[in-house]
Protein backbone atom coordinates (compact mmCIF):
# COMPACT_ATOMS: atom_id res chain seq x y z
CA UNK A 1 -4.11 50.45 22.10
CA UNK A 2 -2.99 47.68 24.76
CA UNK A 3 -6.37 46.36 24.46
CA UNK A 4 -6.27 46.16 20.87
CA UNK A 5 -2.98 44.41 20.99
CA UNK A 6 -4.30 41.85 23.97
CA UNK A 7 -7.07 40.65 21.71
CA UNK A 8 -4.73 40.42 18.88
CA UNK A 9 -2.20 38.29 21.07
CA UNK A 10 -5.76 36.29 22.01
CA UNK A 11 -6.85 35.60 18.75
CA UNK A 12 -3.29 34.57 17.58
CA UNK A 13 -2.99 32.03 20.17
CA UNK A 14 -6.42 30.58 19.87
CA UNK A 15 -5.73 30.66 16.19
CA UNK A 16 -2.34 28.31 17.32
CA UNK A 17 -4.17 26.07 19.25
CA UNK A 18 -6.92 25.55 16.90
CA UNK A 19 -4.06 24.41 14.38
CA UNK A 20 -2.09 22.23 16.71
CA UNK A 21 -6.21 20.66 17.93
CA UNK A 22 -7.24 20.08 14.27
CA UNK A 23 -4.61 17.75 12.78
CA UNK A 24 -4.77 16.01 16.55
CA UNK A 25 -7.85 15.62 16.62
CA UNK A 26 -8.56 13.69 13.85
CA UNK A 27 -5.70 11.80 14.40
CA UNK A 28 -6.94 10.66 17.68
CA UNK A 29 -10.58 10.26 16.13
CA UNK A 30 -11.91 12.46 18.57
CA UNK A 31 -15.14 13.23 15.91
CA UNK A 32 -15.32 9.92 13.93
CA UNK A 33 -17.52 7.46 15.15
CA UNK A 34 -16.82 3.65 14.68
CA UNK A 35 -18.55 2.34 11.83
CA UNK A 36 -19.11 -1.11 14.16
CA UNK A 37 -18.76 -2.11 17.98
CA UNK A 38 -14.89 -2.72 18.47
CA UNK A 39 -14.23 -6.57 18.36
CA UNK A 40 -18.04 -7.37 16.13
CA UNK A 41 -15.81 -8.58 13.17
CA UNK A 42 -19.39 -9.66 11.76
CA UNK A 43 -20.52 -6.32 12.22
CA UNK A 44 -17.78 -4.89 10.29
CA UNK A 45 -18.03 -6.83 7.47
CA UNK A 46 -22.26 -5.85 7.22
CA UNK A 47 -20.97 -2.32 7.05
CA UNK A 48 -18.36 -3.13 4.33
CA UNK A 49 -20.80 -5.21 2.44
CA UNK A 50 -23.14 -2.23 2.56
CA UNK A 51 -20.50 0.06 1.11
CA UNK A 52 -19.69 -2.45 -1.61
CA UNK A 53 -23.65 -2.41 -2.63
CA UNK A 54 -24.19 1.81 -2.37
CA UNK A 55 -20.74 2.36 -4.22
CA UNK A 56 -19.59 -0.25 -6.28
CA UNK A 57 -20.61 -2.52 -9.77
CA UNK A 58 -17.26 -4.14 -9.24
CA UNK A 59 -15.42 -7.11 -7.27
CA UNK A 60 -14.34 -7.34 -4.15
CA UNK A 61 -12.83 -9.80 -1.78
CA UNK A 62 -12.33 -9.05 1.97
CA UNK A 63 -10.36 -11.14 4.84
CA UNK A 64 -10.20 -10.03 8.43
CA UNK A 65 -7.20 -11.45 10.45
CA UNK A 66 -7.15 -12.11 13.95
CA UNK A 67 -3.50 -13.47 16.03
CA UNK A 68 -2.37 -13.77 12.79
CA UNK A 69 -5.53 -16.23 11.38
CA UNK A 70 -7.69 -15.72 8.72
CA UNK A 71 -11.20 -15.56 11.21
CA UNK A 72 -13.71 -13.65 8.85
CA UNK A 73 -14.44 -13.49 5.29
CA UNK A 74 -16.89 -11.68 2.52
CA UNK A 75 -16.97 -11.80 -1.41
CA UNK A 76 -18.74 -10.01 -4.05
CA UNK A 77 -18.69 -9.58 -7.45
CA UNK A 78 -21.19 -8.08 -10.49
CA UNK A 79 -19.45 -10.91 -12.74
CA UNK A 80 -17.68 -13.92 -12.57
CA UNK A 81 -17.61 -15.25 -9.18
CA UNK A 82 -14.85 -14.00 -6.78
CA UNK A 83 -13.71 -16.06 -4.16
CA UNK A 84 -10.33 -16.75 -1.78
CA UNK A 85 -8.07 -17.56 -5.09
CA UNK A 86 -9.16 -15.60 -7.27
CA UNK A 87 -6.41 -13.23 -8.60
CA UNK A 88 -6.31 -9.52 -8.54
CA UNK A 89 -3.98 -6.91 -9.82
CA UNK A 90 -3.20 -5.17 -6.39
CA UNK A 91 -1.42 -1.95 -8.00
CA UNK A 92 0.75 -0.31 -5.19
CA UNK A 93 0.76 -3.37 -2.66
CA UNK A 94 3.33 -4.87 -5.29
CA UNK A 95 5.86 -2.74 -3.32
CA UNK A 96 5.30 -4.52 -0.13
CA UNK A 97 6.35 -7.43 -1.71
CA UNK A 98 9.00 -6.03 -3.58
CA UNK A 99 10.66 -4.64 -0.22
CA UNK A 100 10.81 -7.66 1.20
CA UNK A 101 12.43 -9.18 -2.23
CA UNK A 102 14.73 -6.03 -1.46
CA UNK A 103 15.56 -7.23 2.11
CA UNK A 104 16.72 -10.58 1.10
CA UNK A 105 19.73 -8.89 -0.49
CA UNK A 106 20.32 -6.33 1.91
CA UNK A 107 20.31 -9.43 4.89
CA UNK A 108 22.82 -11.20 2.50
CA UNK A 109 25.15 -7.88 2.60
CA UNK A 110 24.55 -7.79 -1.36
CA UNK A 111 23.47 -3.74 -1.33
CA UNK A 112 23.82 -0.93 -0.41
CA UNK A 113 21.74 -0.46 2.51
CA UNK A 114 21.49 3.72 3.00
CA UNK A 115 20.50 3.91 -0.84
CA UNK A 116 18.07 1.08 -0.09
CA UNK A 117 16.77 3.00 2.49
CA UNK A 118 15.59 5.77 0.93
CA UNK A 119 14.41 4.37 -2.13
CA UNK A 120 12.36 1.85 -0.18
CA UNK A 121 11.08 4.85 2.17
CA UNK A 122 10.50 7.24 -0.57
CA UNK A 123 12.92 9.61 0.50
CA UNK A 124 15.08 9.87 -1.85
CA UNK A 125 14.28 13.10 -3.40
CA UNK A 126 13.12 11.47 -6.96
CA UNK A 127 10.50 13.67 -9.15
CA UNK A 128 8.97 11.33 -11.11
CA UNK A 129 5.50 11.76 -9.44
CA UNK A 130 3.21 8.72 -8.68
CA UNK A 131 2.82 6.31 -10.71
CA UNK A 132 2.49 4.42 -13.92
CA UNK A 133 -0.37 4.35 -16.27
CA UNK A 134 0.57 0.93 -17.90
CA UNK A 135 -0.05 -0.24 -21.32
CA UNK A 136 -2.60 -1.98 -23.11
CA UNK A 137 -2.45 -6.21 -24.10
CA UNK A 138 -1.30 -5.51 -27.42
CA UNK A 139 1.53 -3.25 -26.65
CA UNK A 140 5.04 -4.02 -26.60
CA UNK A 141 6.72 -3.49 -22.85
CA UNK A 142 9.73 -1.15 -22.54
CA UNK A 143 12.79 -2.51 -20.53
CA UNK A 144 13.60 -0.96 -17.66
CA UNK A 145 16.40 0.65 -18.25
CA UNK A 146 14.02 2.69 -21.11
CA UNK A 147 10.94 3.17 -18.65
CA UNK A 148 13.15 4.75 -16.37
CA UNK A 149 14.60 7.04 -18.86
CA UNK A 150 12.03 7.42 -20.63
CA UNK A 151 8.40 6.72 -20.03
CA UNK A 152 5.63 6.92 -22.18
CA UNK A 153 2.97 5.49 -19.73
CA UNK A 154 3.19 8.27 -17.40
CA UNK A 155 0.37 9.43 -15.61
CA UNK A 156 -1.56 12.14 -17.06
CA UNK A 157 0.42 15.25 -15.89
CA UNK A 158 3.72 13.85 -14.35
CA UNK A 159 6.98 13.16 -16.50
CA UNK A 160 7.40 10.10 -15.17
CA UNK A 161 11.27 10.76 -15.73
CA UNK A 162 13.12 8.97 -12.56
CA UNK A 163 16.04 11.87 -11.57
CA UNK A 164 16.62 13.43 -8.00
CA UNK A 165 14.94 16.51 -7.61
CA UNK A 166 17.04 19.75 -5.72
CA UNK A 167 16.24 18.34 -1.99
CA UNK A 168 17.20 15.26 -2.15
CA UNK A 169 17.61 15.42 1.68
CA UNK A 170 15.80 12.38 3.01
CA UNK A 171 12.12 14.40 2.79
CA UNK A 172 9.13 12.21 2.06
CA UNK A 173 8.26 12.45 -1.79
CA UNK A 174 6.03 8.86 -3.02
CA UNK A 175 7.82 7.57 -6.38
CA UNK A 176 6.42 5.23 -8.09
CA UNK A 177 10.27 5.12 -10.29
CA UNK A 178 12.19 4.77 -7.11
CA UNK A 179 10.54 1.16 -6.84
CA UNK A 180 11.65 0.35 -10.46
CA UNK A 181 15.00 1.66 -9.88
CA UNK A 182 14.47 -1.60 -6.90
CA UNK A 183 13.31 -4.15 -9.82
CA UNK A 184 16.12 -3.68 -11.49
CA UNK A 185 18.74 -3.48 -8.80
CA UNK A 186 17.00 -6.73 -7.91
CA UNK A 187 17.81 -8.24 -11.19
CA UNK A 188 21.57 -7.20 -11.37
CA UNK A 189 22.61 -7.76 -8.17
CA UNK A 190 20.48 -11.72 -8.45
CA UNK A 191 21.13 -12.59 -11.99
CA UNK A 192 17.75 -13.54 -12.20
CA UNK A 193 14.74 -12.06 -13.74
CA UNK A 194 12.52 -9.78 -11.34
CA UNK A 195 9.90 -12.28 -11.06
CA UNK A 196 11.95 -15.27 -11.04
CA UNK A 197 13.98 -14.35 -7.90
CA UNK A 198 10.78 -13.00 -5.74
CA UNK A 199 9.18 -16.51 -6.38
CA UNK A 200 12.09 -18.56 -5.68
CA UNK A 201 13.04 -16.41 -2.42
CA UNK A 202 9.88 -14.97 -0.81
CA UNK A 203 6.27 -16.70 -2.66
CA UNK A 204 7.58 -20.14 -2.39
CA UNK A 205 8.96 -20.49 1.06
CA UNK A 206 5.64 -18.27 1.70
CA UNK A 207 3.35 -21.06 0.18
CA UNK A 208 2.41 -18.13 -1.72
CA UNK A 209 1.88 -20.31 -4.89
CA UNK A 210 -0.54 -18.18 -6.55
CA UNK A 211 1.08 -15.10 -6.65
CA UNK A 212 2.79 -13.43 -9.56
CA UNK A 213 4.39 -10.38 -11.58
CA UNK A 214 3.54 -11.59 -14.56
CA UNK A 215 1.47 -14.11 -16.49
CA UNK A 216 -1.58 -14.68 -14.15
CA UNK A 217 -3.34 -17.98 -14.19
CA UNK A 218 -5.91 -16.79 -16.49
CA UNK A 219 -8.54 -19.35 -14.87
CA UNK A 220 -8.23 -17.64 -11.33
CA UNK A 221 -7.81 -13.84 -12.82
CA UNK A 222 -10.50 -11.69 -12.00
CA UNK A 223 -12.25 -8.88 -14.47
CA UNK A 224 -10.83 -5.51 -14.12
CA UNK A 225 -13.74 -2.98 -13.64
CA UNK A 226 -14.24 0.40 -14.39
CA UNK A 227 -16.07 2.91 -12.15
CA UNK A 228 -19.52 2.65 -14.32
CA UNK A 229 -19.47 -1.29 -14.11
CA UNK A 230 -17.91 -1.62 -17.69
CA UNK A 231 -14.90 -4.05 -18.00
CA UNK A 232 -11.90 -2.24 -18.29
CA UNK A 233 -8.72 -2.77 -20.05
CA UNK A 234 -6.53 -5.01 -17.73
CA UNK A 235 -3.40 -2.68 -18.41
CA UNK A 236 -0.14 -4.10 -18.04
CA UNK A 237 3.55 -2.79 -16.79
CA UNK A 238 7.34 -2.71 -17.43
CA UNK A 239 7.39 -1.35 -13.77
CA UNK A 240 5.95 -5.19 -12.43
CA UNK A 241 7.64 -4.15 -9.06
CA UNK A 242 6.11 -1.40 -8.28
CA UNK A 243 2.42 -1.89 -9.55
CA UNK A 244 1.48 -5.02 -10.66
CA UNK A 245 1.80 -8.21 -8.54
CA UNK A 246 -1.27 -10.85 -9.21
CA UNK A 247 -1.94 -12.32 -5.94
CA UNK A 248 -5.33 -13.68 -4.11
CA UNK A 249 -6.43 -13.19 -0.32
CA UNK A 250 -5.33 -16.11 0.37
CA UNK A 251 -2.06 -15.71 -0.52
CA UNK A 252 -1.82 -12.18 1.08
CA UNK A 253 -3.32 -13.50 4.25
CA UNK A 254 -0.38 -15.86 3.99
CA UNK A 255 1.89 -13.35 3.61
CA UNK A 256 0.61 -11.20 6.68
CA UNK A 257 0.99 -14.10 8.80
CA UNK A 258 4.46 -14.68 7.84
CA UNK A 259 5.15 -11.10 9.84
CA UNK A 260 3.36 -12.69 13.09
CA UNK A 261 4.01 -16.39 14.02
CA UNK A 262 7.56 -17.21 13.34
CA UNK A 263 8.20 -13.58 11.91
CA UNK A 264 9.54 -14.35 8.27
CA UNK A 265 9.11 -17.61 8.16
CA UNK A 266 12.77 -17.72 7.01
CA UNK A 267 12.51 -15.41 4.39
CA UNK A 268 13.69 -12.17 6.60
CA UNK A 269 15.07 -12.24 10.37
CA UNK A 270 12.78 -10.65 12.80
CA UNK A 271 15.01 -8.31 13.50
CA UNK A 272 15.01 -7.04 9.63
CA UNK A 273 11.24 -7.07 9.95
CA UNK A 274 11.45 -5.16 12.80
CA UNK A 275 13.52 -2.68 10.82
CA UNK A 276 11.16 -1.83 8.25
CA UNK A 277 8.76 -1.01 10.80
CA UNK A 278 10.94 1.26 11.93
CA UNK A 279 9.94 5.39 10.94
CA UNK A 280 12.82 6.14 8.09
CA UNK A 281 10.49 9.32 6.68
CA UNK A 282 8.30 12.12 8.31
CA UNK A 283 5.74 14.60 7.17
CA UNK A 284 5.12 17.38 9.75
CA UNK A 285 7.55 15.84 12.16
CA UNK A 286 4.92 12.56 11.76
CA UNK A 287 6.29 9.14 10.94
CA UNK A 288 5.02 8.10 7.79
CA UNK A 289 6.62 4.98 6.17
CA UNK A 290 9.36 2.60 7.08
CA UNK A 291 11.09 0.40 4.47
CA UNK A 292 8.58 -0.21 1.97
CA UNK A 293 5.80 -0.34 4.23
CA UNK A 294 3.59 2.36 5.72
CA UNK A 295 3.12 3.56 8.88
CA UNK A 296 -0.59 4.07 9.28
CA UNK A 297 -0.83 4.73 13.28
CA UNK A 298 0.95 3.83 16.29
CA UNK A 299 -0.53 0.21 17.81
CA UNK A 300 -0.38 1.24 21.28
CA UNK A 301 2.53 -1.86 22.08
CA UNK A 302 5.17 0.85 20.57
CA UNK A 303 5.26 0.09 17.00
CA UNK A 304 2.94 0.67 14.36
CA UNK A 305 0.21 -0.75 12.07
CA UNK A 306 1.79 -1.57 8.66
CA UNK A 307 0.62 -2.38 5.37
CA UNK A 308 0.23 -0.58 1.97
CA UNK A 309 -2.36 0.96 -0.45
CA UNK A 310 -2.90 0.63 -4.32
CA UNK A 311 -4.81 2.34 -7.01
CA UNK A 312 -4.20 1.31 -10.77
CA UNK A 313 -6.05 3.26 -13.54
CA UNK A 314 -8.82 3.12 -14.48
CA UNK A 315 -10.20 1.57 -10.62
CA UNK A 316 -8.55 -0.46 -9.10
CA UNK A 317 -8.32 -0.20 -5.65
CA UNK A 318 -6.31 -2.60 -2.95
CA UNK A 319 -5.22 -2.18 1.03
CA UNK A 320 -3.35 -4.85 3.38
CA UNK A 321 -2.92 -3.58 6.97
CA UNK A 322 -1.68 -5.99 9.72
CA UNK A 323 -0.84 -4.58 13.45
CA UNK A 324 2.12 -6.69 14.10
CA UNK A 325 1.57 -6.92 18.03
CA UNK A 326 -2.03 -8.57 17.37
CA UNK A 327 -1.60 -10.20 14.22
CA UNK A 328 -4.72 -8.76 13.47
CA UNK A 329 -5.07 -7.44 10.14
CA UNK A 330 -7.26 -6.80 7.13
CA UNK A 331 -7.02 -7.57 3.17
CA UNK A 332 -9.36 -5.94 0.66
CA UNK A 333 -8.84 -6.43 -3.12
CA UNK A 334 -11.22 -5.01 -5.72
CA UNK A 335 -11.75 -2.82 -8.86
CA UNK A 336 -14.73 -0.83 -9.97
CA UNK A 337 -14.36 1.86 -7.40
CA UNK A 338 -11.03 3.62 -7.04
CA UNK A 339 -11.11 4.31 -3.33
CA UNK A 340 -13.66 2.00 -1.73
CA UNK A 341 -10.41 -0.50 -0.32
CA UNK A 342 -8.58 2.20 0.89
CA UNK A 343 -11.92 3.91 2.52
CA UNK A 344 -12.41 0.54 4.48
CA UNK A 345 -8.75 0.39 5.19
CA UNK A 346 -9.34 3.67 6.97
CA UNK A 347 -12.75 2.38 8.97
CA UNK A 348 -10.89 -0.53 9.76
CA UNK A 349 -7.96 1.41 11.53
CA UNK A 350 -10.16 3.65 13.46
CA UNK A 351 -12.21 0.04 14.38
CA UNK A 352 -9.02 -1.25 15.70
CA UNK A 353 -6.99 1.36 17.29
CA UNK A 354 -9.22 4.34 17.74
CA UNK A 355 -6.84 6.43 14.95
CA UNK A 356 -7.08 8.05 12.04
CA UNK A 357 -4.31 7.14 9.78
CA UNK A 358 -1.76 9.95 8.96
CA UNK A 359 -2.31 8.54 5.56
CA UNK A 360 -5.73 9.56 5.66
CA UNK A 361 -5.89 13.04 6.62
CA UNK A 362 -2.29 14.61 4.97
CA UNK A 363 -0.77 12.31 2.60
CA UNK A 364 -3.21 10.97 0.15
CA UNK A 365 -6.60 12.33 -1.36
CA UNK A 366 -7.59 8.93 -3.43
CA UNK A 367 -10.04 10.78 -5.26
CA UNK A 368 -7.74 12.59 -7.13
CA UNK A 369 -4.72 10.99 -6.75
CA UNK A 370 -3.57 7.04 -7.70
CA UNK A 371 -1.32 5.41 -5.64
């Protein structure tokens, strides 16, 4: 009987340490191998470009960063020509921006900041679910106050309905609502419309000229593809905040370097910059996001490389990462395959620091689930 109990102790442990090894593992990349020799930025963006041509009948517009610099770029498209202005509907990256439209009020003691907090971190315990599905050109747009309420552009399966669920405790839940819950508190506590006060406070001091909420430059707008190559219908949103910014690589590899030389630029101290790098919610004891930007791996220089993700129906798909103690970063816009950004994204983390983002392996399956 001792025996019997010894090998059940063994196989208990082993069973423990195979659990903790796993999830560390792959974290640490200790089975992925880089898709390119660290540092070949040309080598990279041959692997990418192959990706694009075995997965995609889309667009797609990449930009490398390095010390904060624009140093490599590659452009594809089945259509119209895509290039460094052209526009794209970047879906979840909107919250980026939005945070740091967010920010400017909280630096200006015009908020609430613990609120803030955890409805920029996503911890705020709201149900809605993920996202918004978004409405065809010839539909009227709800106001806010109605799509929080009540939403009829829900994603297949979610209410949509923005309320605090029973543990509203600080614990990691994504909502899309908690973000348009920000647009508004934007537009009350500013007097301005949504889009009116992010381009007067962060685009223009940016030199972010381009970029937009609403009405995009029709001239510079890219087609929205779906998976099979088909044009899709370039859906629109009440919820502008949370998933539908128009911006170009250009003006998001502006934006990136605005968080390395002269963080802010004058639109947000260092210090607050520093802040939302700063862990605010966990997952398994893991930091996952700061305020409104995730937390994809630690850099090695004790912070973390931060950016954010994006899927809009039916595929788009959009990532901007930037390691803050490098400046180097990476932008990819597209549509036509609903994960292929974020699957670079991922190569491109593991390229740089050797991790697998959190992101990655726990929080997000992009196949099945839009962002």
């Amino acid at each position: 009987m001792r025996r019997v109990l010894l090998v059940i102790v063994a196989v208990v442990v082993a069973l423990a340490l195979w659990a903790l090894l796993v999830p560390v593992g792959a974290r640490e990349g200790w089975w992925r191998p880089d898709v390119a020799e660290r540092g070949d930025a040309g080598a990279f963006l041959l692997w990418a470009e192959g990706r694009y041509a075995a997965e995609s009948e889309g667009n797609i517009a990449i930009v490398l960063l390095d010390g904060g610099q624009a140093s490599d770029s590659w452009f594809a498209s089945h259509g119209r020509a895509v290039d460094a202005d052209s526009l794209f509907q970047v879906a979840s990256v909107s919250k980026w921006l939005t945070a740091w439209g967010v920010m400017t009020l909280v630096e200006d003691g015009r908020n609430d900041q613990v609120t803030v907090r955890r409805l920029l971190s996503h911890s705020a315990g709201l149900t809605d679910g993920l996202g918004f599905l978004g409405f065809g050109p010839d539909a009227d747009l709800p106001s806010i106050v109605d799509e929080l309420t009540d939403p009829v552009d829900a994603y297949d399966g979610r209410s949509g309905v923005v309320r605090v669920g029973a543990r509203a405790d600080g614990t990691w839940r994504y909502s899309g609502g908690g973000y348009l819950i920000l647009q508004l508190l934007i537009e009350e506590v500013s007097g301005e419309a949504f889009n009116d006060y992010m381009r007067r406070t962060v685009f223009a001091p940016l030199g972010m000229k381009a970029s937009t909420f609403v009405d995009p430059d029709p001239d510079h707008l890219t087609e929205i593809y779906a998976a099979d190559g088909s044009e899709a219908v370039h859906y629109r949103f009440a919820a502008t905040g949370a998933a539908s910014l128009y911006t170009s690589v250009a003006d998001m590899t502006r934006f990136l370097a605005a968080q390395v030389a002269a963080p802010g630029r004058g639109v947000l101290r260092p210090e607050t910059l520093e802040a939302m790098g700063t862990p605010e919610a966990f997952v398994y004891g893991l930091p996952v996001w700061g305020l409104g930007e995730s937390l994809y791996a630690p850099n090695g220089a004790g912070g973390f490389v931060i950016g954010h993700d994006g899927s809009n129906f039916p595929a788009i798909n959009t990532t901007a990462r930037l390691d803050p103690a490098t400046g180097n970063g990476l932008i990819v816009l597209s549509s036509g395959n609903a994960t292929l950004a974020s699957e670079i994204g991922g190569e491109w983390l593991h390229w740089q620091t050797g991790k697998v983002g959190l992101d990655t392996i726990v929080l997000f399956d992009l196949r099945r689930i839009l962002i």
